[in-house]
C-alpha atoms as a PDB file:
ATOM      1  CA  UNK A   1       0.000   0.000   0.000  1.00  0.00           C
ATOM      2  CA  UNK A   2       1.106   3.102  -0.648  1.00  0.00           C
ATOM      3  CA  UNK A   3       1.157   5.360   2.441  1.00  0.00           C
ATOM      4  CA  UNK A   4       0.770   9.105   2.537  1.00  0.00           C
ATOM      5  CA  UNK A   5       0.182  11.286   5.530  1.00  0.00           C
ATOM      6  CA  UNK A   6      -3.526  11.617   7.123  1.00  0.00           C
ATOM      7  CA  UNK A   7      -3.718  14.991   6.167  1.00  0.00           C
ATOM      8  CA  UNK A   8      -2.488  16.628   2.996  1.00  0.00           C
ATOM      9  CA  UNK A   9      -3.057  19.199   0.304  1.00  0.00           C
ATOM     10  CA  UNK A  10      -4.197  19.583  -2.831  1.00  0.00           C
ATOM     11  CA  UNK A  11      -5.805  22.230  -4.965  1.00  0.00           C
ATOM     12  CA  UNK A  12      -9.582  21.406  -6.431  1.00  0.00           C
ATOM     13  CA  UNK A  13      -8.227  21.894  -9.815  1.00  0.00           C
ATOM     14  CA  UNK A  14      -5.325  20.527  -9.466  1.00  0.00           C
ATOM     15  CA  UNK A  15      -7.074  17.353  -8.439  1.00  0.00           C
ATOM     16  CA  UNK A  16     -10.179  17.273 -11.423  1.00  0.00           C
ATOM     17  CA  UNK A  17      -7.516  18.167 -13.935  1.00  0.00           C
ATOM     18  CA  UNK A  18      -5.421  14.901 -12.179  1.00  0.00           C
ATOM     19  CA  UNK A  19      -8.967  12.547 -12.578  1.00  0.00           C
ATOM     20  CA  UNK A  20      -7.598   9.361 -13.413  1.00  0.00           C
ATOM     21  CA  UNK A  21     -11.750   8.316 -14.846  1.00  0.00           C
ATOM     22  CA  UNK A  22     -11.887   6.520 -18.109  1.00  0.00           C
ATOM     23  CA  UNK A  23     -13.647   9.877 -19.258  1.00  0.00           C
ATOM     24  CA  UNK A  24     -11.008  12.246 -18.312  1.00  0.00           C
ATOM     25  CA  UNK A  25      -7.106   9.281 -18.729  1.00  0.00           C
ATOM     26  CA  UNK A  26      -5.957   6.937 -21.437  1.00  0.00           C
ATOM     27  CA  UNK A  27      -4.407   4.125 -18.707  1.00  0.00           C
ATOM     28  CA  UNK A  28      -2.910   2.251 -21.497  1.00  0.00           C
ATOM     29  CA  UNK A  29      -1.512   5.519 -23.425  1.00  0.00           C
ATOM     30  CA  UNK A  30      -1.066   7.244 -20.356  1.00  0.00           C
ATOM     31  CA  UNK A  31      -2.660  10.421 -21.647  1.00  0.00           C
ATOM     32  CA  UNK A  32      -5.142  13.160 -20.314  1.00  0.00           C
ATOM     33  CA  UNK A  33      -8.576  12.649 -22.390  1.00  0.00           C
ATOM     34  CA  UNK A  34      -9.638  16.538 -21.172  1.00  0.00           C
ATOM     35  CA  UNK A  35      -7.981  19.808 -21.600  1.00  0.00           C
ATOM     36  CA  UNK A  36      -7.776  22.105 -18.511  1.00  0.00           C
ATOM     37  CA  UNK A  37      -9.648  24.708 -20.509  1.00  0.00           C
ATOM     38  CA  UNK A  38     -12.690  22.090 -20.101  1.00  0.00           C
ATOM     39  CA  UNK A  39     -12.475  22.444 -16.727  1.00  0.00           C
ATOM     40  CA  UNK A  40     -14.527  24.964 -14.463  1.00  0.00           C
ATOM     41  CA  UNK A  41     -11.989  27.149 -12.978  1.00  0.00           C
ATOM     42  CA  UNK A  42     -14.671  27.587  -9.349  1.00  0.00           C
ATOM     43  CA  UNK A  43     -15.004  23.588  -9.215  1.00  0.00           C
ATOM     44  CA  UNK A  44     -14.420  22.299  -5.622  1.00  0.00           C
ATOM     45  CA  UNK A  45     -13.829  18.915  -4.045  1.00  0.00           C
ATOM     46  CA  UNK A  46     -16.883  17.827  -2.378  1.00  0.00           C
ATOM     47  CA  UNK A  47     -16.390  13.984  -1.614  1.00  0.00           C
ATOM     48  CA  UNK A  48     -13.262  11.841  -1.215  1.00  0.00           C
ATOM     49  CA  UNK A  49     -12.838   8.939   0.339  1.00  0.00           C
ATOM     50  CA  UNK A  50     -10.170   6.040  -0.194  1.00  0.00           C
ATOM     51  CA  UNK A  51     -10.638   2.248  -2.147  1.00  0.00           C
ATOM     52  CA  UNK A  52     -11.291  -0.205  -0.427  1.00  0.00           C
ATOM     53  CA  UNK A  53      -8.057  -2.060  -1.180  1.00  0.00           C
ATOM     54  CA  UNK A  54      -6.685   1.417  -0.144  1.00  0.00           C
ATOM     55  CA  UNK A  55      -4.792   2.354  -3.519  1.00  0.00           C
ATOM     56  CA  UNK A  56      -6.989   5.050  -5.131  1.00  0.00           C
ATOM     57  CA  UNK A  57      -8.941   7.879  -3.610  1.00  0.00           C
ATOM     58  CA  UNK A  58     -12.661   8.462  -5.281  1.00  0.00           C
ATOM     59  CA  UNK A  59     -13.621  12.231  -5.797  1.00  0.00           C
ATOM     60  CA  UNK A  60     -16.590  13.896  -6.327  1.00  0.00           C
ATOM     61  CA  UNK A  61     -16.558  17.583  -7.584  1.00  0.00           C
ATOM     62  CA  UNK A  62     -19.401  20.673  -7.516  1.00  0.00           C
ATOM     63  CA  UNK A  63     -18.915  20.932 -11.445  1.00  0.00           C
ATOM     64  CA  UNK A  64     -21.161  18.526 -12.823  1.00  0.00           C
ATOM     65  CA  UNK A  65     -21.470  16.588 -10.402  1.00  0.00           C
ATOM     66  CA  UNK A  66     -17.900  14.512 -11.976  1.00  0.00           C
ATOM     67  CA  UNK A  67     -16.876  11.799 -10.438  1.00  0.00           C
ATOM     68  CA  UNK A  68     -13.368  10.193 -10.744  1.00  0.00           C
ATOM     69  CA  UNK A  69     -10.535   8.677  -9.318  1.00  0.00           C
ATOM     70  CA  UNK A  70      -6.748   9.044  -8.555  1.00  0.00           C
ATOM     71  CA  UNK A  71      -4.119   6.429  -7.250  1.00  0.00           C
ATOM     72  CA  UNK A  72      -2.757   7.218  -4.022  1.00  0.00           C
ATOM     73  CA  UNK A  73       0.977   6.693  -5.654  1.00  0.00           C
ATOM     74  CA  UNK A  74       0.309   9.784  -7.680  1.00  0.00           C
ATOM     75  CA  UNK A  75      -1.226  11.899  -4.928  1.00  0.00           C
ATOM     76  CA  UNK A  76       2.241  10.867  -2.725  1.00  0.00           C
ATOM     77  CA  UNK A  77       4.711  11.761  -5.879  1.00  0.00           C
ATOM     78  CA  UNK A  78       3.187  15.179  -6.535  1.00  0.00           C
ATOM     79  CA  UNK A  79       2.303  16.640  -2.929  1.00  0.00           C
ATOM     80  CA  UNK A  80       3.742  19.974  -1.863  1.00  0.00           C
ATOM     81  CA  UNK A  81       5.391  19.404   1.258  1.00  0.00           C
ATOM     82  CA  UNK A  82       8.825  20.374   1.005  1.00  0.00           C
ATOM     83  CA  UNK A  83      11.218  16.932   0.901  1.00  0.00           C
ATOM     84  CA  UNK A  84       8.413  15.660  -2.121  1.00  0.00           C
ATOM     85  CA  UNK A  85       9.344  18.867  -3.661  1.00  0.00           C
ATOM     86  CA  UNK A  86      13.035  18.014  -2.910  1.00  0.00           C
ATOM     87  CA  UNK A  87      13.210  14.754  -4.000  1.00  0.00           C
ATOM     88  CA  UNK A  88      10.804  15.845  -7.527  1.00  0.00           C
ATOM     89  CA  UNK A  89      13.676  18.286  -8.463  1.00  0.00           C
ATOM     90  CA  UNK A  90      16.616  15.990  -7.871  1.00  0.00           C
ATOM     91  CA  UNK A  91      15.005  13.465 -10.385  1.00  0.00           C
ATOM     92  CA  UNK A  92      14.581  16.521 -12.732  1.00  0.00           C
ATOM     93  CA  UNK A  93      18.132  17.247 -12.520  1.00  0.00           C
ATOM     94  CA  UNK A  94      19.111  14.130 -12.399  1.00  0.00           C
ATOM     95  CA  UNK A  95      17.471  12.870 -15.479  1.00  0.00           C
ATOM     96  CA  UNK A  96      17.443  15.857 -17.430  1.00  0.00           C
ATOM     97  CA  UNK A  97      20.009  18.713 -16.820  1.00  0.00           C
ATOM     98  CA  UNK A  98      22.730  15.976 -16.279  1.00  0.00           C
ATOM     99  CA  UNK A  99      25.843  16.396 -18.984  1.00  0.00           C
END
């Protein structure tokens, strides 16, 4: 299981543009299926609660009532808290800027 602290931070849009739903993610192409221009600036989170086998979280937003999920592995690699941030940048460096 993937473990990530009991209380963490995301923003809304952040989140609904993140929806890992069949409507809005291409699993096998690994591509978004919506453009953030699609998406209702105002939306806000108004459900989430985690899988039963505890590896996704299921959201529920105010904009149309969407639905969708997101694995808890991609909620841990992209949270804000400074050593994720840390740790995001050395791999950027690492694998990128590296001569």
């Amino acid at each position: 299981m993937t473990h990530i602290p009991s209380h963490v931070r995301f923003h809304s849009l952040w989140l609904r543009f993140s929806c890992q739903c069949p409507k809005c993610f291409e699993a096998s192409s690994n591509m978004k299926l919506i453009h953030i221009e699609e998406i209702d600036f105002h939306t806000v989170l108004e459900k989430a609660s985690v899988s039963d086998d505890g590896l996704s979280i299921s959201l529920m937003w105010s904009s149309g009532g969407h639905m969708g999920t997101i694995d808890l592995a991609s909620l841990r690699a992209n949270r804000y808290e400074p050593d994720a941030l840390k740790t995001r940048h050395h791999l950027t460096t690492t694998l990128f800027l590296r001569e």
